[in-house]
PDB file of N, CA and C in Angstrom:
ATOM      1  N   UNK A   1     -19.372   0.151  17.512  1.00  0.00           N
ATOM      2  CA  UNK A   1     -19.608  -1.220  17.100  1.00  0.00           C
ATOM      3  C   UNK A   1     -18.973  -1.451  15.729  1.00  0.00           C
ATOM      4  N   UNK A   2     -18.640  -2.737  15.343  1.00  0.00           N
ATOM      5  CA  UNK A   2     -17.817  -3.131  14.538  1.00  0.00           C
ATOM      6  C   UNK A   2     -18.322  -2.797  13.196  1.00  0.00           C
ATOM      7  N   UNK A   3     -19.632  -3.088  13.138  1.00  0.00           N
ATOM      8  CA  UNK A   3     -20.607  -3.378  11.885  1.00  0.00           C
ATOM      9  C   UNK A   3     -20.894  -1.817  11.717  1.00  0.00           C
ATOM     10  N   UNK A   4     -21.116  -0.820  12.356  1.00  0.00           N
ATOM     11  CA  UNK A   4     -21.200   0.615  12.541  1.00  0.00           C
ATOM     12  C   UNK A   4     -19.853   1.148  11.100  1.00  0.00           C
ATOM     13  N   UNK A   5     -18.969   0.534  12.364  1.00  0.00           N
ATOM     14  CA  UNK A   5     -17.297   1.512  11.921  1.00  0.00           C
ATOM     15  C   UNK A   5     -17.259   0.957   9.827  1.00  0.00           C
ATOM     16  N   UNK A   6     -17.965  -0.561  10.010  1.00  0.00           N
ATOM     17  CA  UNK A   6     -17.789  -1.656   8.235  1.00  0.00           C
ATOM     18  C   UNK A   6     -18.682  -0.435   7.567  1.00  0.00           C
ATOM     19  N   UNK A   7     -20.191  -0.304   8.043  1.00  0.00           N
ATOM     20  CA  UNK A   7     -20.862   0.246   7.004  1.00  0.00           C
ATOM     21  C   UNK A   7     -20.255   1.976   6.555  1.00  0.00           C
ATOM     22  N   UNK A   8     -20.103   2.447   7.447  1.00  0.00           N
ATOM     23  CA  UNK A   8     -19.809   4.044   7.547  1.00  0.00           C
ATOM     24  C   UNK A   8     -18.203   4.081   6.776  1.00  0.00           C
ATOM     25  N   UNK A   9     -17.738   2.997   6.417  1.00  0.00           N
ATOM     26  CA  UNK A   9     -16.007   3.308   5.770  1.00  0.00           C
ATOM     27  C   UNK A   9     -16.503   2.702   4.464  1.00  0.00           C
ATOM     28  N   UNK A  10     -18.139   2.046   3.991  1.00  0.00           N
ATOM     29  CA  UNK A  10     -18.282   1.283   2.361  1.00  0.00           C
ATOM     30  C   UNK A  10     -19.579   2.125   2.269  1.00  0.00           C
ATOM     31  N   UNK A  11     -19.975   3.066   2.905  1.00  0.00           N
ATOM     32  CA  UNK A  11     -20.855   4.339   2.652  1.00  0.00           C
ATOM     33  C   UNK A  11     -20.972   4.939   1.544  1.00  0.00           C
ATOM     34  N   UNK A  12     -19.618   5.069   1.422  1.00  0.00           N
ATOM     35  CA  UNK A  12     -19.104   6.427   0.195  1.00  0.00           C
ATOM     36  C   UNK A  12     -18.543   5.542  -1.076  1.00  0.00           C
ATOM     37  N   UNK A  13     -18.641   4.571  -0.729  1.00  0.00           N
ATOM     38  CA  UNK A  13     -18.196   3.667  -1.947  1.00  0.00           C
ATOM     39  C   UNK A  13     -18.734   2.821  -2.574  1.00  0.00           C
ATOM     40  N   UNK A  14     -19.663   3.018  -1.956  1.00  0.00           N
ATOM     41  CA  UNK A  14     -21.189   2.257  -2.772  1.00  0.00           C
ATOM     42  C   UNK A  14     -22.345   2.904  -3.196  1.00  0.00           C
ATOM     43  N   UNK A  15     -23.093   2.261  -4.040  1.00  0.00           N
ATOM     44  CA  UNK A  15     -24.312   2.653  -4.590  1.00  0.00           C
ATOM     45  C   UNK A  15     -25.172   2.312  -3.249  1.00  0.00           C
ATOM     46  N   UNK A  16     -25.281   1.412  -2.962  1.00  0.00           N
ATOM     47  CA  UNK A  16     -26.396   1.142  -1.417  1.00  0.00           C
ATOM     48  C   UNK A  16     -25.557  -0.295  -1.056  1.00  0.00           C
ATOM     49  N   UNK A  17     -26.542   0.152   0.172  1.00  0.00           N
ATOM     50  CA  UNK A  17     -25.979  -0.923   1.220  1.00  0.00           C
ATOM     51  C   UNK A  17     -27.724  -1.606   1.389  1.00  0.00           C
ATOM     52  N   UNK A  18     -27.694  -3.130   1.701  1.00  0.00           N
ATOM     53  CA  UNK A  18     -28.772  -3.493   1.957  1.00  0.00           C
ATOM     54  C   UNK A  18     -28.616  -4.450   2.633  1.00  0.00           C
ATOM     55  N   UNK A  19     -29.173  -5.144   3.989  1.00  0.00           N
ATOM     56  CA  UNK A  19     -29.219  -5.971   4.741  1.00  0.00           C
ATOM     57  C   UNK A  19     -30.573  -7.292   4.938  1.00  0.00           C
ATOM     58  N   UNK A  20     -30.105  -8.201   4.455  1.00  0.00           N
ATOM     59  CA  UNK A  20     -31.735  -9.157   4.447  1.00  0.00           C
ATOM     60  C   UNK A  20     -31.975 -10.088   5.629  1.00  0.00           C
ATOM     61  N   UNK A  21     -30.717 -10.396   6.350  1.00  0.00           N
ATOM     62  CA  UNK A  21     -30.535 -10.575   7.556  1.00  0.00           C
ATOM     63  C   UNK A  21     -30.634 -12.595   7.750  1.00  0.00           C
ATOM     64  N   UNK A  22     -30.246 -13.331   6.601  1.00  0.00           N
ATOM     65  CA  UNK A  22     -29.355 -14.547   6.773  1.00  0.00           C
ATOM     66  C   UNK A  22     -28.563 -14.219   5.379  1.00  0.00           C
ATOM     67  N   UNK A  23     -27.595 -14.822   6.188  1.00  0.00           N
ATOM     68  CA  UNK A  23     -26.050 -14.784   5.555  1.00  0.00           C
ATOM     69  C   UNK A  23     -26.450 -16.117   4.422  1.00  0.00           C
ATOM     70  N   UNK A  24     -27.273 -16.823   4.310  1.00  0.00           N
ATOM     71  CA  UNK A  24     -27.360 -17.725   3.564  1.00  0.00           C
ATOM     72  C   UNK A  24     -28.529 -17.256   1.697  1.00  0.00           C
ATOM     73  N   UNK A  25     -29.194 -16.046   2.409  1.00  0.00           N
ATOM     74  CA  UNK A  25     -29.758 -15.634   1.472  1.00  0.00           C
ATOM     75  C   UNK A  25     -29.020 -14.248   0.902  1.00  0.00           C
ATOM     76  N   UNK A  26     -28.304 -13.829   1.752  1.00  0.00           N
ATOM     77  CA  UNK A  26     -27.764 -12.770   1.038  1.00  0.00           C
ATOM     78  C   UNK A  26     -26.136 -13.401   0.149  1.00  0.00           C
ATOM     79  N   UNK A  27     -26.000 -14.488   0.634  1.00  0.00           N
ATOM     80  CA  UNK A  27     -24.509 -15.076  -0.109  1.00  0.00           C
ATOM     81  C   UNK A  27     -25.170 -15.705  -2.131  1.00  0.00           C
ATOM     82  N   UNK A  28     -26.832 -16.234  -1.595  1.00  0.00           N
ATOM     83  CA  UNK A  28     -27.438 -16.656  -2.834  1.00  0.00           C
ATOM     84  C   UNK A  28     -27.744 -15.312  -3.713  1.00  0.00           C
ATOM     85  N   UNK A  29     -27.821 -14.376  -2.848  1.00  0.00           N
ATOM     86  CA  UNK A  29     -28.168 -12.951  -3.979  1.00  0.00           C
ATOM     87  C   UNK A  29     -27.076 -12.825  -4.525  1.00  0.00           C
ATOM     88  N   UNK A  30     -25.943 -12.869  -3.993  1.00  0.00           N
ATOM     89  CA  UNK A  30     -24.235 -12.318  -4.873  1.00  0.00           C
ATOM     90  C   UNK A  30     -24.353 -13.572  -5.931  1.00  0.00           C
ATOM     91  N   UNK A  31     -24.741 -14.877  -5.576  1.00  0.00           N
ATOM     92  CA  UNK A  31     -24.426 -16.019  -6.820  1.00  0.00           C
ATOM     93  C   UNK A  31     -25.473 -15.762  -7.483  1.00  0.00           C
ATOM     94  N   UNK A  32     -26.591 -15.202  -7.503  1.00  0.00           N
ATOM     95  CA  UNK A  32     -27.778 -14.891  -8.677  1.00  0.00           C
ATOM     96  C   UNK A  32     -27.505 -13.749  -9.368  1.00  0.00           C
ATOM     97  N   UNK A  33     -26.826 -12.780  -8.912  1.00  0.00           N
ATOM     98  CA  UNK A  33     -26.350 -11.619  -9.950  1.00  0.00           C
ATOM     99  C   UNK A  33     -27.263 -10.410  -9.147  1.00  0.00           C
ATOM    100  N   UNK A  34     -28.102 -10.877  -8.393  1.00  0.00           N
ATOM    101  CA  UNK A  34     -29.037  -9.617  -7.495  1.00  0.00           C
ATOM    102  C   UNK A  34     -28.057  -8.615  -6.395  1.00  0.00           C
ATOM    103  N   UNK A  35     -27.037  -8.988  -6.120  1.00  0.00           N
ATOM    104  CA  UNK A  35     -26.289  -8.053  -5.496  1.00  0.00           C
ATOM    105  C   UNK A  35     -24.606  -8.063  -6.121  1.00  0.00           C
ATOM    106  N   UNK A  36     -23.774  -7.092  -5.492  1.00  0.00           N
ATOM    107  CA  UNK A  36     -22.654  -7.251  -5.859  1.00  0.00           C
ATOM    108  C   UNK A  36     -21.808  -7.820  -5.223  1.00  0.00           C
ATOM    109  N   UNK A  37     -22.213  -7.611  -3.977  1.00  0.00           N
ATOM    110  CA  UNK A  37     -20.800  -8.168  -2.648  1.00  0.00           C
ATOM    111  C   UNK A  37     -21.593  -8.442  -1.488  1.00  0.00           C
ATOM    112  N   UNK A  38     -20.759  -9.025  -0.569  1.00  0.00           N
ATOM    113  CA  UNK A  38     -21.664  -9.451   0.717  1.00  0.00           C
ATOM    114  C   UNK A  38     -20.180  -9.601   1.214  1.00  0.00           C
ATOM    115  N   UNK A  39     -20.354  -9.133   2.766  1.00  0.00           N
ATOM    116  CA  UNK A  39     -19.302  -9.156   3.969  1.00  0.00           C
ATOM    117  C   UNK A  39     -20.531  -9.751   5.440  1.00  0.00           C
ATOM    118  N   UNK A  40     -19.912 -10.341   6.232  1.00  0.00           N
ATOM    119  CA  UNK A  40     -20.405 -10.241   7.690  1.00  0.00           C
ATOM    120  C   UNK A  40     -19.519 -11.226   8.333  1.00  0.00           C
ATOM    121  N   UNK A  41     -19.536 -10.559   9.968  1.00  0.00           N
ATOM    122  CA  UNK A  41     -18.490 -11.220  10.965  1.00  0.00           C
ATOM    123  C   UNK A  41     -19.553 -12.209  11.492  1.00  0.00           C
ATOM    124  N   UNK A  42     -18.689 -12.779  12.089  1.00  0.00           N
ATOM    125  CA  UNK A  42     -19.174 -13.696  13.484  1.00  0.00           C
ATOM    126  C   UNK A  42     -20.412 -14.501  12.804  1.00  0.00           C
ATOM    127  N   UNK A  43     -19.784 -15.477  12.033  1.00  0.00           N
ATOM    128  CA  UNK A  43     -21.130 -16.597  11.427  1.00  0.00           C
ATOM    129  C   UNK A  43     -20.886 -18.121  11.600  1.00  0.00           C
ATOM    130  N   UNK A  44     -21.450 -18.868  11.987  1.00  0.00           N
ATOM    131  CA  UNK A  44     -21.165 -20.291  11.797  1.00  0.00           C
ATOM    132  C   UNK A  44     -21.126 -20.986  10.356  1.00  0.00           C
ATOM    133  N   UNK A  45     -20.365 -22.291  10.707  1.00  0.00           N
ATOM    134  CA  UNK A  45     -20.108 -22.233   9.444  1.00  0.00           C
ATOM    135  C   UNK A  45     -21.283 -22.711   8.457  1.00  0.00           C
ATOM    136  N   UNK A  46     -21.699 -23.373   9.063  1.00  0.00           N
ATOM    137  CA  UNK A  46     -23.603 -23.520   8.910  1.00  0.00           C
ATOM    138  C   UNK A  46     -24.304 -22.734   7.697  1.00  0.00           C
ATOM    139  N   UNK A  47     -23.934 -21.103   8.863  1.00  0.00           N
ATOM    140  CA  UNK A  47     -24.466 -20.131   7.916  1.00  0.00           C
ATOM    141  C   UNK A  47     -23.866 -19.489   6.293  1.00  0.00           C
ATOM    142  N   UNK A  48     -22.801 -20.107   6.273  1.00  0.00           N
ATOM    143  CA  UNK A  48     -21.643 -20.086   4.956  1.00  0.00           C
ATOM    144  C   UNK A  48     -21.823 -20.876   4.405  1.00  0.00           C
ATOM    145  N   UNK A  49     -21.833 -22.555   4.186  1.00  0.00           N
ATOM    146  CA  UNK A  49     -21.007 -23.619   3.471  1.00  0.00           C
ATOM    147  C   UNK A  49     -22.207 -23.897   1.977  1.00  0.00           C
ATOM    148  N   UNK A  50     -23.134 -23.618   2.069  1.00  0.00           N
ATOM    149  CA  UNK A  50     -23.827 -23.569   1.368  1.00  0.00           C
ATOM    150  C   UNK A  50     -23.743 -22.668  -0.106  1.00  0.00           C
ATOM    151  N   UNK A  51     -23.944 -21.520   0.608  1.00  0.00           N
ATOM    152  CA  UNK A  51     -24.051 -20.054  -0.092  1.00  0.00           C
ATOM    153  C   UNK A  51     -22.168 -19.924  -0.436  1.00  0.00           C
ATOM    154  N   UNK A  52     -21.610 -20.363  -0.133  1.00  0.00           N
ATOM    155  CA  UNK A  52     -20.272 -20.056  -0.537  1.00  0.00           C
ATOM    156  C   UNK A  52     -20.364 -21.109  -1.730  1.00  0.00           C
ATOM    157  N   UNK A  53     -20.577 -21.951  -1.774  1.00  0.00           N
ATOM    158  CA  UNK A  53     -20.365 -23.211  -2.873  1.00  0.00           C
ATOM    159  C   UNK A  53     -21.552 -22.631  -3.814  1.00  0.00           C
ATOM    160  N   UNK A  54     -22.353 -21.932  -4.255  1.00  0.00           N
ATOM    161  CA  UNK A  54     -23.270 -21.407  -4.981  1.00  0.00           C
ATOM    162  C   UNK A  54     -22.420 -19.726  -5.361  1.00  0.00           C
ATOM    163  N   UNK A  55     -21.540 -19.381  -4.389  1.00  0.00           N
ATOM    164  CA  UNK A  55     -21.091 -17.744  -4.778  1.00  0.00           C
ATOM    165  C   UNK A  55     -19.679 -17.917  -5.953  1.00  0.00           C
ATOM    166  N   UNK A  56     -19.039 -19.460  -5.820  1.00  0.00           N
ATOM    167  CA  UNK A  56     -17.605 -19.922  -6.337  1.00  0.00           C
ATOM    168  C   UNK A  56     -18.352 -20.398  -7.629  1.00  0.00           C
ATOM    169  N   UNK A  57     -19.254 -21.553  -7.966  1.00  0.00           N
ATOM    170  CA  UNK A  57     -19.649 -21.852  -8.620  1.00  0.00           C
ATOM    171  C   UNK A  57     -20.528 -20.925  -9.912  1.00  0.00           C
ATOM    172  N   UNK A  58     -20.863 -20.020  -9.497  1.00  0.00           N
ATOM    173  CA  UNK A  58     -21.166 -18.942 -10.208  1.00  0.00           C
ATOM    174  C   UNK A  58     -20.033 -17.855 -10.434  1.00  0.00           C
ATOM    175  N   UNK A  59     -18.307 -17.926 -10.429  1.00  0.00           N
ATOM    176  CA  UNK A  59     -17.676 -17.556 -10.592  1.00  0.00           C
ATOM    177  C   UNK A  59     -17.302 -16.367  -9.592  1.00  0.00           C
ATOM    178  N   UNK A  60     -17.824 -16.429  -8.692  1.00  0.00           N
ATOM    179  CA  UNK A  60     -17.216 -15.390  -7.923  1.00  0.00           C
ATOM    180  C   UNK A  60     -16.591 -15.903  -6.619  1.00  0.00           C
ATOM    181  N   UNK A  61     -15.748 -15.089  -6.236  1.00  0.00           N
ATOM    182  CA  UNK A  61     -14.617 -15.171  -4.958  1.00  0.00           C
ATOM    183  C   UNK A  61     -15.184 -14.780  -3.492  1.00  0.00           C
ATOM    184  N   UNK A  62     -15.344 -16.062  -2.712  1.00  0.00           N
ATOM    185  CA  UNK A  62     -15.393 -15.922  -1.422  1.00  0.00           C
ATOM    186  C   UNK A  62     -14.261 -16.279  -0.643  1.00  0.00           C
ATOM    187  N   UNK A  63     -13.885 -15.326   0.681  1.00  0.00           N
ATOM    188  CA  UNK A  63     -12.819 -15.800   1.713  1.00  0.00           C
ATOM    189  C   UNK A  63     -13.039 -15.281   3.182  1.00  0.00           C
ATOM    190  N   UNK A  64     -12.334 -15.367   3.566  1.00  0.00           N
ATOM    191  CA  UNK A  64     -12.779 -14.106   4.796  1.00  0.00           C
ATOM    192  C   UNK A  64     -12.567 -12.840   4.869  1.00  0.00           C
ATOM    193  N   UNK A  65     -12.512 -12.249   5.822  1.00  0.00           N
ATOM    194  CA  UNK A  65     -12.125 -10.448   5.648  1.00  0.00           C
ATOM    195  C   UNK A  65     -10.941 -10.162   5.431  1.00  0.00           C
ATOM    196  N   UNK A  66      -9.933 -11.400   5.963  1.00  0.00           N
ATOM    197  CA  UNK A  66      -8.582 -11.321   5.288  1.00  0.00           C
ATOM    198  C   UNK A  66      -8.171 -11.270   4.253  1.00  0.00           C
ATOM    199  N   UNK A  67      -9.173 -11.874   3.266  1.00  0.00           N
ATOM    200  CA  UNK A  67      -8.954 -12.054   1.867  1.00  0.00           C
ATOM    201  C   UNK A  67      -8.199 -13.540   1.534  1.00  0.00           C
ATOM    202  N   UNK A  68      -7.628 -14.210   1.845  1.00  0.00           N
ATOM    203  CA  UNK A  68      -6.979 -15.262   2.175  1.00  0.00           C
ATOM    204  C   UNK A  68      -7.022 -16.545   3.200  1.00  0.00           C
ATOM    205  N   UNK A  69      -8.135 -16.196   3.728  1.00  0.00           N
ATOM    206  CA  UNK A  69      -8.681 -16.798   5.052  1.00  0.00           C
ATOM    207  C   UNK A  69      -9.782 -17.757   4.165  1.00  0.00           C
ATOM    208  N   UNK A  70      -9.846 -18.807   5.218  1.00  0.00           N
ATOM    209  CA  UNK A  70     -11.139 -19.364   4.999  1.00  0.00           C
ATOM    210  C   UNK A  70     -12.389 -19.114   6.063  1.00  0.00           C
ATOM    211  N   UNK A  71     -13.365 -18.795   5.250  1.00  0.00           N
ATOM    212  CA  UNK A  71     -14.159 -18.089   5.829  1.00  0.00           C
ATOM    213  C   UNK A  71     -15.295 -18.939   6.745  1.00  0.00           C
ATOM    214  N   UNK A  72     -14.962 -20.182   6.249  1.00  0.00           N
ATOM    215  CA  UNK A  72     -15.702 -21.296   7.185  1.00  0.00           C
ATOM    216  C   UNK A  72     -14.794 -21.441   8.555  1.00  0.00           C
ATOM    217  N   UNK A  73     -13.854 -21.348   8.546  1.00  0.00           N
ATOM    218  CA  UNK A  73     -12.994 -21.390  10.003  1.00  0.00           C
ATOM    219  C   UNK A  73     -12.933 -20.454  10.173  1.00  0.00           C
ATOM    220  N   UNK A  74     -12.568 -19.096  10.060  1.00  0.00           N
ATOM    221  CA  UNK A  74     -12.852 -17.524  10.116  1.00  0.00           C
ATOM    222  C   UNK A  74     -14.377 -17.363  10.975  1.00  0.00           C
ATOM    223  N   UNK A  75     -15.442 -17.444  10.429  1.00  0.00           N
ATOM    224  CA  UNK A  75     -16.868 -17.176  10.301  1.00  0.00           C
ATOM    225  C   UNK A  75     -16.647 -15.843  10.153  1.00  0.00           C
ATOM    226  N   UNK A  76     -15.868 -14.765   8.788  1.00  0.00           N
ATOM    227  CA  UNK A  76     -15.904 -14.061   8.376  1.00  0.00           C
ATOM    228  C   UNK A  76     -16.027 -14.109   6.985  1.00  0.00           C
ATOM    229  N   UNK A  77     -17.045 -13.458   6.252  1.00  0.00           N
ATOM    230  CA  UNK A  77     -17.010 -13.558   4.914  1.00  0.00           C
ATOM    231  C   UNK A  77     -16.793 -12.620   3.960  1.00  0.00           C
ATOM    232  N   UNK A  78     -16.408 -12.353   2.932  1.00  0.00           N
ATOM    233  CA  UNK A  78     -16.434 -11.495   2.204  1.00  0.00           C
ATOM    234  C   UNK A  78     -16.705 -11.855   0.878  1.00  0.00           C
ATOM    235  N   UNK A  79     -17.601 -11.293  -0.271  1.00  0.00           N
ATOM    236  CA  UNK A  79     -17.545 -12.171  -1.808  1.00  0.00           C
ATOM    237  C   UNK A  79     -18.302 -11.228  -2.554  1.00  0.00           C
ATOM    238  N   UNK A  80     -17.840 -11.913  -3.755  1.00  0.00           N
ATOM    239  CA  UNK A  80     -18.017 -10.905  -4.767  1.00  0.00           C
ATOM    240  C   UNK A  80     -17.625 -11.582  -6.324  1.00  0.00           C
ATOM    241  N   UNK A  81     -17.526 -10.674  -7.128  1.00  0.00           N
ATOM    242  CA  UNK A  81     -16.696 -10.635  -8.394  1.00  0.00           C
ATOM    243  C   UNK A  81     -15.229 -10.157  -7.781  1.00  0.00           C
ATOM    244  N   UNK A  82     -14.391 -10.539  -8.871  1.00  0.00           N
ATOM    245  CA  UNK A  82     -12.674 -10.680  -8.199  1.00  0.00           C
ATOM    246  C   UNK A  82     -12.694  -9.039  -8.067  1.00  0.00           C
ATOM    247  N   UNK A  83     -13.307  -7.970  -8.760  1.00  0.00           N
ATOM    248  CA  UNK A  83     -12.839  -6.480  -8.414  1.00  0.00           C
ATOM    249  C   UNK A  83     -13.686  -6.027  -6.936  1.00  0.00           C
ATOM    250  N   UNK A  84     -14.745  -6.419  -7.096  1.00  0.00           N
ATOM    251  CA  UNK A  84     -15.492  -6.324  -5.632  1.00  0.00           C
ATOM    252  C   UNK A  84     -15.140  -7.242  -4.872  1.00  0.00           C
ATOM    253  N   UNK A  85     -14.640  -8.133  -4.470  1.00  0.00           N
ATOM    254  CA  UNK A  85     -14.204  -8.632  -3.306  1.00  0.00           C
ATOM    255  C   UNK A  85     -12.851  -8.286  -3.173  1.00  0.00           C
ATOM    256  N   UNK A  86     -12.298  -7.919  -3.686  1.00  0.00           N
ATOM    257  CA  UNK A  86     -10.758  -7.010  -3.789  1.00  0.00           C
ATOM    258  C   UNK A  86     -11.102  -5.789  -3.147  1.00  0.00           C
ATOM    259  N   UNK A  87     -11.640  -4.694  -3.263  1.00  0.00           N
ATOM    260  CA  UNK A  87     -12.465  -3.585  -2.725  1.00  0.00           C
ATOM    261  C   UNK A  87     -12.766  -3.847  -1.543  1.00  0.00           C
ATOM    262  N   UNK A  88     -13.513  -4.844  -1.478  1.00  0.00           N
ATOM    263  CA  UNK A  88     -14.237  -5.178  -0.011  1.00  0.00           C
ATOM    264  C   UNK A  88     -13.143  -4.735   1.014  1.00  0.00           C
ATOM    265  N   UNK A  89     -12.272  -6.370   0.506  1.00  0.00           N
ATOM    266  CA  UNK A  89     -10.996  -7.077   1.285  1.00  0.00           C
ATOM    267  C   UNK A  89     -10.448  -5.321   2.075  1.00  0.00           C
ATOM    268  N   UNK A  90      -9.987  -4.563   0.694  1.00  0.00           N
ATOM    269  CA  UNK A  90      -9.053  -3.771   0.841  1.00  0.00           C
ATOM    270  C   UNK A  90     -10.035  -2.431   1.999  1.00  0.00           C
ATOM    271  N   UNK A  91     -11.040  -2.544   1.840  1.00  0.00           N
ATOM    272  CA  UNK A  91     -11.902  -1.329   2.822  1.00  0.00           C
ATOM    273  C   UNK A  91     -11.699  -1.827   4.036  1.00  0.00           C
ATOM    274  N   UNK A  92     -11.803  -3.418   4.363  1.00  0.00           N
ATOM    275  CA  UNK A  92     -12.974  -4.165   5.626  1.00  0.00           C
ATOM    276  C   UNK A  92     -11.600  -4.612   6.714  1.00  0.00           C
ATOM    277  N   UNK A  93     -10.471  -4.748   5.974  1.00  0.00           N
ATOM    278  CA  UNK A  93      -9.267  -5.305   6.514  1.00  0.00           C
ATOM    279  C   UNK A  93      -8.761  -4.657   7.603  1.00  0.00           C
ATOM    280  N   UNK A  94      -8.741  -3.710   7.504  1.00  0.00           N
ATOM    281  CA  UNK A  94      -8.342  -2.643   8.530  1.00  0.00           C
ATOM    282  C   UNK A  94      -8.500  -2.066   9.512  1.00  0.00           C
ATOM    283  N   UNK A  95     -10.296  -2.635   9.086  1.00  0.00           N
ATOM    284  CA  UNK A  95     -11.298  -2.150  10.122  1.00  0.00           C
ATOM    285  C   UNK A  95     -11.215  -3.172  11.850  1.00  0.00           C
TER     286      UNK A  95
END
């Protein structure tokens, strides 16, 4: 599984991994400073448009897993600070 192959390749490259399970509260933890990064596939855009305009506005970079994508037409996200969502991009892309 996809989400299997994401966590097991950002394993070793993180301090922890933690899952809260809406994309709308875990996009508000990266814009409050409570986490560092947030990735997940297959989301409506529903579950983004919110929490992305709270992750930019607090200075950090959301896109899709492409890095260049928009992640509202994607429903892939990725975000962070510009060195952690660079990291992300560069782990998750491949996958």
């Amino acid at each position: 599984e996809q989400s299997r192959r994401e966590m097991a390749a950002l394993q070793n490259e993180v301090a922890g991994l933690r899952r809260f399970g809406a994309a709308s509260l875990d996009l508000a933890f990266v814009a409050a400073g409570r986490l560092d990064g947030y990735w997940e596939r297959n989301l409506s855009p529903w579950d983004i448009a919110a929490g992305q305009i709270m992750v930019r506005e607090s200075g950090g970079i959301v896109s899709g897993i492409e890095g260049n994508d928009d992640a509202l037409t994607s429903g892939h996200v990725v975000c962070g600070n510009e060195f952690v969502h660079a990291e992300l991009v560069k782990i998750l892309k491949p996958l």
